[in-house]
N, C-alpha and C. Protein backbone atom coordinates (compact mmCIF):
# COMPACT_ATOMS: atom_id res chain seq x y z
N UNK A 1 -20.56 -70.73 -12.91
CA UNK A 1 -20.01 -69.97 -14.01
C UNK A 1 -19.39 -68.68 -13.48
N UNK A 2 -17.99 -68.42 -13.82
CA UNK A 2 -17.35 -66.99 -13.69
C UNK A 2 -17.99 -66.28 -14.54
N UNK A 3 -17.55 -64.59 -13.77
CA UNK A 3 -18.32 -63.53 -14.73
C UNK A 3 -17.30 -63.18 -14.48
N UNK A 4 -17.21 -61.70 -15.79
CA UNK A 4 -15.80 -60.58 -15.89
C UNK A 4 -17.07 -59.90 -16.10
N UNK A 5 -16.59 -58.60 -15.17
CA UNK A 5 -17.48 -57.46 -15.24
C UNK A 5 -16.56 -56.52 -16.60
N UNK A 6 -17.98 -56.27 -17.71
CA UNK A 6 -17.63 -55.45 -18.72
C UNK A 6 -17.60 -53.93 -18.56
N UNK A 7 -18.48 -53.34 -17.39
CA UNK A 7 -18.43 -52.19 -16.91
C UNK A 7 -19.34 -52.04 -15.98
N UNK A 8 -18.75 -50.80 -14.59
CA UNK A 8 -19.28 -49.97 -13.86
C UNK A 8 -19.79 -49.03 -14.36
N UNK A 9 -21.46 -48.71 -14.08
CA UNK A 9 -22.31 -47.73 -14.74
C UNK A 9 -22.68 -47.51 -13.06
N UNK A 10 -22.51 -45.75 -13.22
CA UNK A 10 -22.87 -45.01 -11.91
C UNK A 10 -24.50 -45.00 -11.84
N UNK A 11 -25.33 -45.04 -10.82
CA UNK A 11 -26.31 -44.77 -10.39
C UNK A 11 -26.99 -43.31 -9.83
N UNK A 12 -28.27 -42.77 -9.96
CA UNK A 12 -28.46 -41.68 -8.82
C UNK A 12 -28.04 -41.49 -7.57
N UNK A 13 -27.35 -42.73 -7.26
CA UNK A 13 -27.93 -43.31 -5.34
C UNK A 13 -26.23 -43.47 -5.98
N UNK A 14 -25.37 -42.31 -5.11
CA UNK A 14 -24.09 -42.54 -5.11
C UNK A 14 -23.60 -43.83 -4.26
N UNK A 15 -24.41 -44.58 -3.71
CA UNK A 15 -24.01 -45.71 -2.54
C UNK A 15 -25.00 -46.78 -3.71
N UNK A 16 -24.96 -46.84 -4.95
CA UNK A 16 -25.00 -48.07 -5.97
C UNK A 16 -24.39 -47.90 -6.63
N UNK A 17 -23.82 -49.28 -7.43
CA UNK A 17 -23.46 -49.03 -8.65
C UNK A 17 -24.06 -50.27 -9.92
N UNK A 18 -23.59 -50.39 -11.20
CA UNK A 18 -24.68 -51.35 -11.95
C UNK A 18 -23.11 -52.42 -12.24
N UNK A 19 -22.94 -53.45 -11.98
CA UNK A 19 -21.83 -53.81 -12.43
C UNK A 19 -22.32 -54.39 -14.05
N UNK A 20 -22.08 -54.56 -15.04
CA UNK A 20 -22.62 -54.66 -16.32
C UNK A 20 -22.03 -56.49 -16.26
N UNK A 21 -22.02 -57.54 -16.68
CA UNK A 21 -21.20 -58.94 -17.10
C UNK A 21 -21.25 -59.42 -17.99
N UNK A 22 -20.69 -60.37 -18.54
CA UNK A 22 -20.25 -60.84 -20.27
C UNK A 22 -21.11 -61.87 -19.93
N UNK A 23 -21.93 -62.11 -19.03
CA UNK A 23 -22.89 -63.64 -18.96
C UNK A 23 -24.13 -63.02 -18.33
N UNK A 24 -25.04 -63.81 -18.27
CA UNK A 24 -26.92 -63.02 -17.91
C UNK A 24 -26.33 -64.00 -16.27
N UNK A 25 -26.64 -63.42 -15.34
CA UNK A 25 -26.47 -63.64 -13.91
C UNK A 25 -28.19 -64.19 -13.60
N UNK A 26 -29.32 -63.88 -14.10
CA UNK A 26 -30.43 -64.38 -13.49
C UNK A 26 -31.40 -63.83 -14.35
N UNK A 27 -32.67 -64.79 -15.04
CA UNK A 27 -33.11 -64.61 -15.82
C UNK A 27 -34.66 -63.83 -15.62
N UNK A 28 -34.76 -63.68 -13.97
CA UNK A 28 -35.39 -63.55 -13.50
C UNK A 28 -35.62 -62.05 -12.44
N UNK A 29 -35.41 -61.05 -11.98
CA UNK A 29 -35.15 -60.20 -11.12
C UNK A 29 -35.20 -60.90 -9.30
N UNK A 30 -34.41 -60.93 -9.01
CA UNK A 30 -33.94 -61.42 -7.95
C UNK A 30 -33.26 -60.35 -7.05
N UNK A 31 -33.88 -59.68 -5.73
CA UNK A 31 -33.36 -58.74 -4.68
C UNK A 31 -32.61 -59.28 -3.40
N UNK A 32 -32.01 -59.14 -3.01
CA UNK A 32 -31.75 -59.73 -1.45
C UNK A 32 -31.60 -58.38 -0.42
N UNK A 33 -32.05 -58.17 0.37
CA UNK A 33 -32.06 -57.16 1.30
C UNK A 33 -30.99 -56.77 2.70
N UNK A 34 -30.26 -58.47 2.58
CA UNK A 34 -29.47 -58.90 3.45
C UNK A 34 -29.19 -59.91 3.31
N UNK A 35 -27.64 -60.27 4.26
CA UNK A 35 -27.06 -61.03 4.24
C UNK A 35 -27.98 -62.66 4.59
N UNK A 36 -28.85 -62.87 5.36
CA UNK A 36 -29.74 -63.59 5.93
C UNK A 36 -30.66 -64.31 4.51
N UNK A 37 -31.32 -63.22 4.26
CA UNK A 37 -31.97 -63.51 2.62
C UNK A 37 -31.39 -64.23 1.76
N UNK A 38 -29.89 -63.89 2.08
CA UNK A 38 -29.18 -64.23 0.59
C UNK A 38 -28.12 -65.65 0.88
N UNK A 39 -28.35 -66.32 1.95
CA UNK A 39 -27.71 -67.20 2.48
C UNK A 39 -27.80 -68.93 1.55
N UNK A 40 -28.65 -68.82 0.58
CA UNK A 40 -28.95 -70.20 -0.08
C UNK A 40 -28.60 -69.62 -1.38
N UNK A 41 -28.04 -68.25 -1.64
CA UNK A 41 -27.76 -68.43 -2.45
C UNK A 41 -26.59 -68.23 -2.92
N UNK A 42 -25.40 -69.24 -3.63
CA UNK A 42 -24.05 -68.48 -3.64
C UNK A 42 -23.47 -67.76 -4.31
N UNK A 43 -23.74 -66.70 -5.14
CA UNK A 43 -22.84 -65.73 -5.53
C UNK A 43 -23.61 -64.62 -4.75
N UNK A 44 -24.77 -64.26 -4.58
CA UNK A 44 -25.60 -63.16 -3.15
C UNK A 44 -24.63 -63.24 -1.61
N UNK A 45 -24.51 -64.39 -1.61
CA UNK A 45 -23.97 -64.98 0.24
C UNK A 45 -22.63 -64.91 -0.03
N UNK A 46 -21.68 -64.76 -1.26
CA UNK A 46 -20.55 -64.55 -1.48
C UNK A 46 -20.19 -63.05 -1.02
N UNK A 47 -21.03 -62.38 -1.77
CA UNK A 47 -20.54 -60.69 -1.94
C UNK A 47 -21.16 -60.17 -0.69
N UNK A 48 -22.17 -61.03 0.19
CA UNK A 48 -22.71 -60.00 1.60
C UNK A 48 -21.42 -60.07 1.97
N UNK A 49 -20.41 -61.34 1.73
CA UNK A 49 -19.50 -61.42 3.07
C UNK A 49 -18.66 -60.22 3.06
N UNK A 50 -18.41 -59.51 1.60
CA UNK A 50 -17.87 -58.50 1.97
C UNK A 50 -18.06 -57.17 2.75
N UNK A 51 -17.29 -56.74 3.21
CA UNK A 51 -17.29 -55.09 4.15
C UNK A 51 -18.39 -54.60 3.28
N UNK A 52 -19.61 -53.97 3.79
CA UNK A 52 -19.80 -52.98 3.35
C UNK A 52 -21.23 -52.98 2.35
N UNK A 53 -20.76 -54.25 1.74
CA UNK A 53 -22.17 -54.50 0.95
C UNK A 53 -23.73 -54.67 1.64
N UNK A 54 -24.57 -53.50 1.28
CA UNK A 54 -26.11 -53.79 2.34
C UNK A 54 -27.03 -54.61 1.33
N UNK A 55 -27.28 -54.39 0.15
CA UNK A 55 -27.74 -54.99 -0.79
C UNK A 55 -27.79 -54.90 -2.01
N UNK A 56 -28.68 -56.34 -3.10
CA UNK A 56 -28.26 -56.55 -4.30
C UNK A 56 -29.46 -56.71 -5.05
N UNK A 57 -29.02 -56.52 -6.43
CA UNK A 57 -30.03 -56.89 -7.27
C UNK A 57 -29.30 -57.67 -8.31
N UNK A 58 -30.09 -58.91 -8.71
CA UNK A 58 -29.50 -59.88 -10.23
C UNK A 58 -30.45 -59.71 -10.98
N UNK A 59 -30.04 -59.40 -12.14
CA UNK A 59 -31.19 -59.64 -13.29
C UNK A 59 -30.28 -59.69 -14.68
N UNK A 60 -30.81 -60.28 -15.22
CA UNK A 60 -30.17 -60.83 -16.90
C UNK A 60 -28.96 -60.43 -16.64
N UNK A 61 -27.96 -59.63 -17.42
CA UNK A 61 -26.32 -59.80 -17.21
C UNK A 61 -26.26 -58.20 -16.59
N UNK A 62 -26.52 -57.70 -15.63
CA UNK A 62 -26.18 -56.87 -14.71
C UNK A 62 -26.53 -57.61 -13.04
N UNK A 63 -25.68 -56.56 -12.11
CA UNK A 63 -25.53 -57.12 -11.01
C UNK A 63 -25.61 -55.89 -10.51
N UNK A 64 -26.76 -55.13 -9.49
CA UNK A 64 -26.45 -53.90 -8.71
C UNK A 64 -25.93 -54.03 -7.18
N UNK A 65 -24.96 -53.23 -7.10
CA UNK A 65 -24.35 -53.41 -5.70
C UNK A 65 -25.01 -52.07 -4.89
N UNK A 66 -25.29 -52.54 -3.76
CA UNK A 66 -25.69 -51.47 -2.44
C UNK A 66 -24.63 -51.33 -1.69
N UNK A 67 -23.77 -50.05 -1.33
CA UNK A 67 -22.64 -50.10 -0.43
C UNK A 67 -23.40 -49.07 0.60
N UNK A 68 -22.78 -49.43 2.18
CA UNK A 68 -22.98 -48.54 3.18
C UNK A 68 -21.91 -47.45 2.96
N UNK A 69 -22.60 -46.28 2.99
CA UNK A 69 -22.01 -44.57 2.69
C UNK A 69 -20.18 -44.91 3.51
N UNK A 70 -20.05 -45.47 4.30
CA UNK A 70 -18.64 -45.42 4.84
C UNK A 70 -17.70 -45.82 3.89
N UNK A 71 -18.40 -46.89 3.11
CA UNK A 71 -17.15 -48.07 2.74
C UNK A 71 -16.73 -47.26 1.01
N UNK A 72 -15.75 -47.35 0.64
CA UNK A 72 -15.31 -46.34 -0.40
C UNK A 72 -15.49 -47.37 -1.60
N UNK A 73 -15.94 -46.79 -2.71
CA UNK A 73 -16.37 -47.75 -4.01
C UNK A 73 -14.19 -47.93 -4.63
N UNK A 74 -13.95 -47.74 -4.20
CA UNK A 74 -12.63 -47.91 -4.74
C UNK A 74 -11.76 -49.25 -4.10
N UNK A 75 -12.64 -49.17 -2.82
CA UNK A 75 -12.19 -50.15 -1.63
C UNK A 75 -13.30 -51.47 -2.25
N UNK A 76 -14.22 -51.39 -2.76
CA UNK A 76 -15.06 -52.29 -3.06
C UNK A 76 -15.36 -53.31 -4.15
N UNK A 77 -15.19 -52.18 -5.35
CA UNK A 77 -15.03 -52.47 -6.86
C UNK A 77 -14.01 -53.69 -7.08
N UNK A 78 -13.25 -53.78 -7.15
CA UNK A 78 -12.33 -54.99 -6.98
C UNK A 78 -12.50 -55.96 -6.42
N UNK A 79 -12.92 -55.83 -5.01
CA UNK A 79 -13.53 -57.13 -4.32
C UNK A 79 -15.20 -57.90 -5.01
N UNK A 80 -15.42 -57.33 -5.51
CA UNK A 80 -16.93 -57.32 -5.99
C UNK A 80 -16.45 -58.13 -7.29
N UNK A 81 -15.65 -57.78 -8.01
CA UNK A 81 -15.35 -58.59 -9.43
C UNK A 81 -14.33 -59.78 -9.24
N UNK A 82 -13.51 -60.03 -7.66
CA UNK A 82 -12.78 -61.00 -7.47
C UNK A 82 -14.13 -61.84 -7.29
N UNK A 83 -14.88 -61.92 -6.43
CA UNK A 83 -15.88 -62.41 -6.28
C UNK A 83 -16.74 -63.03 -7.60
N UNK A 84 -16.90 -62.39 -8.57
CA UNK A 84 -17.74 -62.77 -9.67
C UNK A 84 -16.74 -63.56 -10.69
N UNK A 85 -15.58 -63.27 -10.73
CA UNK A 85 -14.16 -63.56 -10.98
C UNK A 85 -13.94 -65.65 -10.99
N UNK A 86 -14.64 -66.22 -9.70
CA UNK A 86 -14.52 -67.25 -9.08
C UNK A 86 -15.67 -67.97 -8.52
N UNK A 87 -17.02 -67.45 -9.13
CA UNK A 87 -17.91 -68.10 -9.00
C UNK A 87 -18.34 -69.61 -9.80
């Protein structure tokens, strides 16, 4: 199932953000810590592949993204919803 992200909600932790989705992503709370962790699963093993992403959280229809301090949320945001875009 594709998701369209309904909104970016900022976090304390300027290196997260909450992506909000029009569908529940996991009914369950689900973390991955890394790319390794998240390898069986495919929309987690989708978004490690991108630059930058360190880790995630799924739970009902939000999706939290972890970016490493380098990579710019402007450079990211887009790739993050092409991704959910084509799942």
């Amino acid at each position: 199932m594709a998701y369209r992200v309904v909104e970016i909600q900022p976090t304390p932790n300027p290196n997260a953000a909450k992506f909000i989705l029009d569908g529940r992503i996991s009914e369950q709370p689900v973390s991955f810590f890394n790319a390794a962790a998240a390898k069986d699963h495919p929309i987690a093993s989708q978004l490690f592949s991108l630059n930058g992403v360190t880790s995630l959280l799924l739970l009902g229809d939000f999706l939290t993204v972890n970016k490493s301090p380098s990579v710019k949320w402007a450079d990211l945001t887009k790739k993050v919803e092409q991704v959910l875009g084509k799942v």
